[in-house]
PDB file of N, CA and C in Angstrom:
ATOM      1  N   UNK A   1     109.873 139.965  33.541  1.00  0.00           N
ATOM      2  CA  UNK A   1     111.241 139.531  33.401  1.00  0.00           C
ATOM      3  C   UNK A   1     111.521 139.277  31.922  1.00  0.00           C
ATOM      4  N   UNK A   2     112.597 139.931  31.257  1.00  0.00           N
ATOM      5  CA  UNK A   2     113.052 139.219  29.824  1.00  0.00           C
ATOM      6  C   UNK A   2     113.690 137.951  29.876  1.00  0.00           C
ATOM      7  N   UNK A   3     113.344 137.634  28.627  1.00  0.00           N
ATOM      8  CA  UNK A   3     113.341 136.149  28.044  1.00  0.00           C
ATOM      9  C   UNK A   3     114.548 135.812  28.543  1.00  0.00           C
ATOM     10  N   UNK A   4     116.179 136.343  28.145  1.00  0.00           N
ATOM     11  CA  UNK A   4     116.774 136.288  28.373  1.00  0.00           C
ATOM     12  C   UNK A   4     117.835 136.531  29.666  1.00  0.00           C
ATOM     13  N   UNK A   5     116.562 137.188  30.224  1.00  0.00           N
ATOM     14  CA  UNK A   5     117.695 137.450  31.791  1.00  0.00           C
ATOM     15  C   UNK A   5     117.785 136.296  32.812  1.00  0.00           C
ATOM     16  N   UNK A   6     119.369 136.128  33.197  1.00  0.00           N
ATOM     17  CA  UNK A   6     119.524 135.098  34.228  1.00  0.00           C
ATOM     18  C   UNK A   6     118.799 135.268  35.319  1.00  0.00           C
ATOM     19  N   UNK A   7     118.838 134.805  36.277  1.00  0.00           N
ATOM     20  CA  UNK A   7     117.775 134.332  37.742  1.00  0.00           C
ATOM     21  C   UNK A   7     118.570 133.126  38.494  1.00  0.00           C
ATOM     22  N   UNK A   8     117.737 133.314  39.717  1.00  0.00           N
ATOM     23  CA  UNK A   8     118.449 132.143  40.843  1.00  0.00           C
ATOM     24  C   UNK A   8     116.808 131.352  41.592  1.00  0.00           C
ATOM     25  N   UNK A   9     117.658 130.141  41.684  1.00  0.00           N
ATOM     26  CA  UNK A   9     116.706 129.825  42.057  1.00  0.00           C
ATOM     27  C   UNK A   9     116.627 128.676  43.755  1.00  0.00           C
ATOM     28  N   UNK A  10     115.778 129.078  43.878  1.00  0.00           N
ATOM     29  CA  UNK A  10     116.571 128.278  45.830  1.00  0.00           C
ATOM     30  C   UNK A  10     115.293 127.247  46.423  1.00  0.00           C
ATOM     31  N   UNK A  11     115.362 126.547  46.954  1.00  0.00           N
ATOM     32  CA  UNK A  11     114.346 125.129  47.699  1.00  0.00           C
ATOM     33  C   UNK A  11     113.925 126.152  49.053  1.00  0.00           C
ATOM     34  N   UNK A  12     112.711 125.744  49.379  1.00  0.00           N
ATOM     35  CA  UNK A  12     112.622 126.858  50.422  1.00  0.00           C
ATOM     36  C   UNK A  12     111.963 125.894  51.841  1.00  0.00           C
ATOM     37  N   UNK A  13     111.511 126.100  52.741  1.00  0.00           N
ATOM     38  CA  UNK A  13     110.852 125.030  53.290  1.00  0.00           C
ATOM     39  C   UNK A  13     109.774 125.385  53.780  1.00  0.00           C
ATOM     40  N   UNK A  14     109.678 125.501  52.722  1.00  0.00           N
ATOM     41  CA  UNK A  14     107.577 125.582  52.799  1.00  0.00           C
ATOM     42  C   UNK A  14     106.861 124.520  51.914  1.00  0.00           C
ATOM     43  N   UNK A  15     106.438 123.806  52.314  1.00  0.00           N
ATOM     44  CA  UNK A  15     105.300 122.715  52.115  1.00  0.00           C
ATOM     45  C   UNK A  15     104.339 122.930  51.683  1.00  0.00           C
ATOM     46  N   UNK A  16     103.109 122.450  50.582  1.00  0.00           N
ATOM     47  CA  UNK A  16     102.339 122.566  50.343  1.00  0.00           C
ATOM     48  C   UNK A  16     101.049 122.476  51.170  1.00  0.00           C
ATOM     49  N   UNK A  17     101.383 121.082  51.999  1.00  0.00           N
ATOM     50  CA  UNK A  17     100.314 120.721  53.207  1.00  0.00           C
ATOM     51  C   UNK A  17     100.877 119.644  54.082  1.00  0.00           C
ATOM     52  N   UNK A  18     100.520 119.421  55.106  1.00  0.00           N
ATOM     53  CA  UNK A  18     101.303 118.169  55.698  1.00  0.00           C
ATOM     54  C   UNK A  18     101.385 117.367  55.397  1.00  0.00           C
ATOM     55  N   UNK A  19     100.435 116.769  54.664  1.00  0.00           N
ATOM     56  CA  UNK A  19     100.725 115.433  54.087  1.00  0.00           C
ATOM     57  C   UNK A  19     101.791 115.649  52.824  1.00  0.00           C
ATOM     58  N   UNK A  20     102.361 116.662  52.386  1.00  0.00           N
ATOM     59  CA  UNK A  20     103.207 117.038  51.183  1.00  0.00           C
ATOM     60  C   UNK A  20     104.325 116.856  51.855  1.00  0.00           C
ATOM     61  N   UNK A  21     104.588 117.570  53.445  1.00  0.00           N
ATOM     62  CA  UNK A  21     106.005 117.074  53.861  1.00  0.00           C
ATOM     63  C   UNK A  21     106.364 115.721  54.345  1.00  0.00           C
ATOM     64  N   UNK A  22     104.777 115.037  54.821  1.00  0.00           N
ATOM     65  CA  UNK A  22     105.256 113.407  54.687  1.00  0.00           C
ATOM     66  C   UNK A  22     105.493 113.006  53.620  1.00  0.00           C
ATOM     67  N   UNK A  23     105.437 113.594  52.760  1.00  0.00           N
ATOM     68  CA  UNK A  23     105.428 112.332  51.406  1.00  0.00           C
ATOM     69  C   UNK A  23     107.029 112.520  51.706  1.00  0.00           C
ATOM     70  N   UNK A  24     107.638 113.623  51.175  1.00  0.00           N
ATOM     71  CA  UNK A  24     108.852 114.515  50.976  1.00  0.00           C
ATOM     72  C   UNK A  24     109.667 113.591  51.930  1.00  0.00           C
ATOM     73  N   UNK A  25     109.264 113.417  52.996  1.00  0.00           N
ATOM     74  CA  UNK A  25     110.463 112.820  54.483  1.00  0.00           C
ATOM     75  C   UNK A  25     110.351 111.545  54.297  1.00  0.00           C
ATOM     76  N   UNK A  26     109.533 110.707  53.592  1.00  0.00           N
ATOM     77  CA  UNK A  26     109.019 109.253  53.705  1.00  0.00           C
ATOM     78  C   UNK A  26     109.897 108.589  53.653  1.00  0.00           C
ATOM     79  N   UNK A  27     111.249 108.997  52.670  1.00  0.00           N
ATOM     80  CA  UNK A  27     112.143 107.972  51.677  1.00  0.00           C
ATOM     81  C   UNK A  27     112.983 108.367  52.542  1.00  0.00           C
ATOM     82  N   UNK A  28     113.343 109.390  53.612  1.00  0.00           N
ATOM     83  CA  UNK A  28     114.612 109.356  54.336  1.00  0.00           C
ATOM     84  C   UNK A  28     114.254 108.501  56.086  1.00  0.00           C
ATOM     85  N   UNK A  29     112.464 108.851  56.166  1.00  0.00           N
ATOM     86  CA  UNK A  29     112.366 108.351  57.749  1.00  0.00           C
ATOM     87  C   UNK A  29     111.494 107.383  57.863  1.00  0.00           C
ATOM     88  N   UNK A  30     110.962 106.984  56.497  1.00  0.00           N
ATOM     89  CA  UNK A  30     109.730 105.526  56.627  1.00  0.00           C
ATOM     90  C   UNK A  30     108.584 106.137  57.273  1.00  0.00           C
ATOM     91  N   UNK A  31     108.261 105.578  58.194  1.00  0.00           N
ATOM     92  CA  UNK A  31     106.656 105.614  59.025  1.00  0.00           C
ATOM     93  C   UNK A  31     107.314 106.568  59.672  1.00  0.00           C
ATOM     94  N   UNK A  32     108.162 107.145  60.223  1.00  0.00           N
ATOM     95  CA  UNK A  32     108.545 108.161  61.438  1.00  0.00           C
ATOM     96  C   UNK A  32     108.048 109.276  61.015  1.00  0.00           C
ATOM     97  N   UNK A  33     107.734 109.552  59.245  1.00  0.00           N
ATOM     98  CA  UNK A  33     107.820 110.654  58.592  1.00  0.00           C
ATOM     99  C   UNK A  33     106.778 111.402  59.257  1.00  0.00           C
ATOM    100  N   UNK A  34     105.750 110.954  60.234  1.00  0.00           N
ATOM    101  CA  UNK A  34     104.685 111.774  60.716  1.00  0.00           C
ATOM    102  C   UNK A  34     105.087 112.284  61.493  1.00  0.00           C
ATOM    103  N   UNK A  35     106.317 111.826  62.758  1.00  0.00           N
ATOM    104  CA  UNK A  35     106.285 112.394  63.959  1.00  0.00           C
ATOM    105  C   UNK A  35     107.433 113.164  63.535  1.00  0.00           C
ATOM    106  N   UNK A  36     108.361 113.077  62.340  1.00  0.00           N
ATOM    107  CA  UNK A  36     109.296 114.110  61.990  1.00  0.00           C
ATOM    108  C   UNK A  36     108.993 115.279  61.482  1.00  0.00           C
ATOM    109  N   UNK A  37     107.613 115.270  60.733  1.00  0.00           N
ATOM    110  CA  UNK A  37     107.038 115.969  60.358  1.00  0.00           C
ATOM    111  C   UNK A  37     106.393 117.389  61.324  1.00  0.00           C
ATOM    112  N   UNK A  38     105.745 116.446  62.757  1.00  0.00           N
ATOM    113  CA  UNK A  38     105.372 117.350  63.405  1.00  0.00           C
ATOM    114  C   UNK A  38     106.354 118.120  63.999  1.00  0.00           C
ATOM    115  N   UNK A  39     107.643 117.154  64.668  1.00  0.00           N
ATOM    116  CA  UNK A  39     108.802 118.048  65.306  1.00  0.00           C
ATOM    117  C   UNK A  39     109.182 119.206  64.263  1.00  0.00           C
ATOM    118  N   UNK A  40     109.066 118.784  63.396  1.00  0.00           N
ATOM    119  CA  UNK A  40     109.948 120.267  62.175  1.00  0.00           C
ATOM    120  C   UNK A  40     108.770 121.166  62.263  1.00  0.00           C
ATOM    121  N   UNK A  41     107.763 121.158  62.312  1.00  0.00           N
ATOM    122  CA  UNK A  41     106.798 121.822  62.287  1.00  0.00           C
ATOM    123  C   UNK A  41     107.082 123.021  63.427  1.00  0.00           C
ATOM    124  N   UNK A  42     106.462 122.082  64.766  1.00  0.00           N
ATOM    125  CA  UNK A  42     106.652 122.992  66.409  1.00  0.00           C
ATOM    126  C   UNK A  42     107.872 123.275  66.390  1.00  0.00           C
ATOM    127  N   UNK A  43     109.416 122.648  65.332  1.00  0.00           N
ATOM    128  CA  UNK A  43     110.150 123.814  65.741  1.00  0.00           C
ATOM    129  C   UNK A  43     110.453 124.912  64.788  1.00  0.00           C
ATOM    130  N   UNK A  44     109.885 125.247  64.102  1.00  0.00           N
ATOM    131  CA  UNK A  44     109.821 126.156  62.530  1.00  0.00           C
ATOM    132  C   UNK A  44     110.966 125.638  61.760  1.00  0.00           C
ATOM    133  N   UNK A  45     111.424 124.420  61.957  1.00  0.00           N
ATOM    134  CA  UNK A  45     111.977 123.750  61.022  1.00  0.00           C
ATOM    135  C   UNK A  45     111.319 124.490  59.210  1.00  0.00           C
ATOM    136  N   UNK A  46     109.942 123.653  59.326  1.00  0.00           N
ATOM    137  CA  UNK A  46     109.433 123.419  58.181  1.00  0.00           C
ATOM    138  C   UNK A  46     108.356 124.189  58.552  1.00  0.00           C
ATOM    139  N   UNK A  47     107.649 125.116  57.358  1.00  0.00           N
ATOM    140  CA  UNK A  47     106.590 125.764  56.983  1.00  0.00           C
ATOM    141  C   UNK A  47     105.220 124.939  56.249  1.00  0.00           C
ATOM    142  N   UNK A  48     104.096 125.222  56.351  1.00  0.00           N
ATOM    143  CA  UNK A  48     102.911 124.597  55.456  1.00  0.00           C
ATOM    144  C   UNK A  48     102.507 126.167  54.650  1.00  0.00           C
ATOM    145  N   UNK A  49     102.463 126.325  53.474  1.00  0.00           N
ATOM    146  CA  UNK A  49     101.815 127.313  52.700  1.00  0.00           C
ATOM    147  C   UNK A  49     102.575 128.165  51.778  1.00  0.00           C
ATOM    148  N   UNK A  50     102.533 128.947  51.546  1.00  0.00           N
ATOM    149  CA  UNK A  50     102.774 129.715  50.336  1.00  0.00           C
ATOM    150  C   UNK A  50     104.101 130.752  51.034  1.00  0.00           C
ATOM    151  N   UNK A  51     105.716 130.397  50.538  1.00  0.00           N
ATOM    152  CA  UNK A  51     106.483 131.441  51.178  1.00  0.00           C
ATOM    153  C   UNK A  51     106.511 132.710  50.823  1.00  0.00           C
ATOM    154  N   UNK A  52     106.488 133.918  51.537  1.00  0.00           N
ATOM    155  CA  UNK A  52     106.744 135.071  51.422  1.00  0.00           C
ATOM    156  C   UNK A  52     108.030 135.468  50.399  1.00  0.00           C
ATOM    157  N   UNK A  53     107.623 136.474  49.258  1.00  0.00           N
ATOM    158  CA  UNK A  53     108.530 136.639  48.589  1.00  0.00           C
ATOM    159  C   UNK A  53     108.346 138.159  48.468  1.00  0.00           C
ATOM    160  N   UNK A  54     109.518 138.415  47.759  1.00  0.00           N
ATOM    161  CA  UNK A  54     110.112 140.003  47.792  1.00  0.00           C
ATOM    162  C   UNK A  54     109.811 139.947  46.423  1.00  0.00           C
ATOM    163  N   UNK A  55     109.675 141.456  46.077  1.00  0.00           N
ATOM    164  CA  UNK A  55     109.024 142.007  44.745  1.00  0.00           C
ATOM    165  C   UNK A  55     109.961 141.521  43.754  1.00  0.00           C
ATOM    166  N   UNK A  56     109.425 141.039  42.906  1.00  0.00           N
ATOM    167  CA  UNK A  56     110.328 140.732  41.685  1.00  0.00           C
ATOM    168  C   UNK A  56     110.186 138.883  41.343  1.00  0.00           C
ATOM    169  N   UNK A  57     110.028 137.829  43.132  1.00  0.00           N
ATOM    170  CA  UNK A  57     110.478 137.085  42.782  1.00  0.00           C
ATOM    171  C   UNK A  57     108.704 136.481  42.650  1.00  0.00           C
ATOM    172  N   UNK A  58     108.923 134.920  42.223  1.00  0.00           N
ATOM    173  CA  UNK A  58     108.143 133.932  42.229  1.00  0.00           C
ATOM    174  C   UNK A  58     108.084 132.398  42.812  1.00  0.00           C
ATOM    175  N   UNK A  59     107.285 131.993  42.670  1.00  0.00           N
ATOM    176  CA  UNK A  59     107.651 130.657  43.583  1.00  0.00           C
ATOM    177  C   UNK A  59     106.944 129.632  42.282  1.00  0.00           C
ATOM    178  N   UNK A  60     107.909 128.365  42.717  1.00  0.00           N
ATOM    179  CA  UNK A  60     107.144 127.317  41.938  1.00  0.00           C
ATOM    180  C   UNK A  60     107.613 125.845  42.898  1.00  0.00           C
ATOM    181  N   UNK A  61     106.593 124.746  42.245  1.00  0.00           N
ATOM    182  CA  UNK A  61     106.709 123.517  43.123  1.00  0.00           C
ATOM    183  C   UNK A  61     107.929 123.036  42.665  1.00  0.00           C
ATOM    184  N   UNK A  62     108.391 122.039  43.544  1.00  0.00           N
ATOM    185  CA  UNK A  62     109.641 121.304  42.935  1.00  0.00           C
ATOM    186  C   UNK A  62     109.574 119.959  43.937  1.00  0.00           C
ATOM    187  N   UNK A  63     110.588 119.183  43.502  1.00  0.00           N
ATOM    188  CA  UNK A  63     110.588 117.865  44.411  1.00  0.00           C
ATOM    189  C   UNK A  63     109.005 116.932  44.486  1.00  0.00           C
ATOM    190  N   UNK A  64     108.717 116.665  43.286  1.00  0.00           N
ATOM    191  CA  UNK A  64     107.234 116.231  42.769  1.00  0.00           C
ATOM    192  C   UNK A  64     105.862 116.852  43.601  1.00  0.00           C
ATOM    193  N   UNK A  65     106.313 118.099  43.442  1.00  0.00           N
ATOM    194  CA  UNK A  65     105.190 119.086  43.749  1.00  0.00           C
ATOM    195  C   UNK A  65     105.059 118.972  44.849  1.00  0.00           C
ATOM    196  N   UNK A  66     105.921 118.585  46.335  1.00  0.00           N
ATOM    197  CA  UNK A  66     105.881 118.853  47.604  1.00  0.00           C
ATOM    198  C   UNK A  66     106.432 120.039  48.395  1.00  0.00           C
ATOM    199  N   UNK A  67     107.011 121.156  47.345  1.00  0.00           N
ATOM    200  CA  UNK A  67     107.945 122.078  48.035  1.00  0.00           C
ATOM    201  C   UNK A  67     107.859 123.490  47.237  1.00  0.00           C
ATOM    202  N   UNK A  68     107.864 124.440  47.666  1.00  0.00           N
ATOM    203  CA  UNK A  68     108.027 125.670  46.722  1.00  0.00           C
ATOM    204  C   UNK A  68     109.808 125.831  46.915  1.00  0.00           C
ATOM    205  N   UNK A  69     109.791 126.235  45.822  1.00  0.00           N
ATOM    206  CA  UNK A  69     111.075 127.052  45.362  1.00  0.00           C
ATOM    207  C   UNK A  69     110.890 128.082  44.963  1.00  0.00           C
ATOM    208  N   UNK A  70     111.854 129.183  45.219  1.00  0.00           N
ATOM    209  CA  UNK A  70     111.560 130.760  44.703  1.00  0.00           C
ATOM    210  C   UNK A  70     112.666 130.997  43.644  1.00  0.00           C
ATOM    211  N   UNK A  71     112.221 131.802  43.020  1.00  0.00           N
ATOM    212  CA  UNK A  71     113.068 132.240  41.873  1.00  0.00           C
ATOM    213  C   UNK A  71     112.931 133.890  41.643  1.00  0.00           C
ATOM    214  N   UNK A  72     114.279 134.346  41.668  1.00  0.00           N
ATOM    215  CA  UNK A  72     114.127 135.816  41.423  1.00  0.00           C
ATOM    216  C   UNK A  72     115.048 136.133  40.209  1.00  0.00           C
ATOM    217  N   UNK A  73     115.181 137.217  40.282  1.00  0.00           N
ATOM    218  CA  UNK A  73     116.098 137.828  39.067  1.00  0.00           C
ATOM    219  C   UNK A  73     117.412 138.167  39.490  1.00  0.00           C
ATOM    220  N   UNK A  74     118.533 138.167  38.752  1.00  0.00           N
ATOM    221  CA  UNK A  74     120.107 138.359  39.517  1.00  0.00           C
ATOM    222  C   UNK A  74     120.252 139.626  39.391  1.00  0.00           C
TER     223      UNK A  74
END
């Protein structure tokens, strides 16, 4: 990618590990954050691992390193 070319960039919901999406849910659900955690889970709410990206883009952490974000080129 050149130095100068714009890009987009988006929050994705993929998690690093479970305990990354408790941390992430803690401040909105307290102690629940485990059993919210699992419901988002069993319902593909929320992902654990590395999201699938299309040629060109990349991923990086965001939200104190609990979340990938992808970034591609415009």
């Amino acid at each position: 990618m050149k130095k100068n070319q714009a890009t987009i960039c988006w929050g994705t919901s993929y998690f690093r590990s479970v305990i990354h999406a408790e941390f992430y849910y803690k401040p909105q659900f307290g102690a629940a954050s485990r059993e919210i955690v699992s419901e988002k889970l069993k319902s593909g709410e929320i992902h654990v691992g590395y999201p699938p990206l299309k040629e060109g883009e990349t991923c990086h952490l965001i939200d104190n390193g609990t979340r990938w974000a992808v970034r591609a080129p415009r």
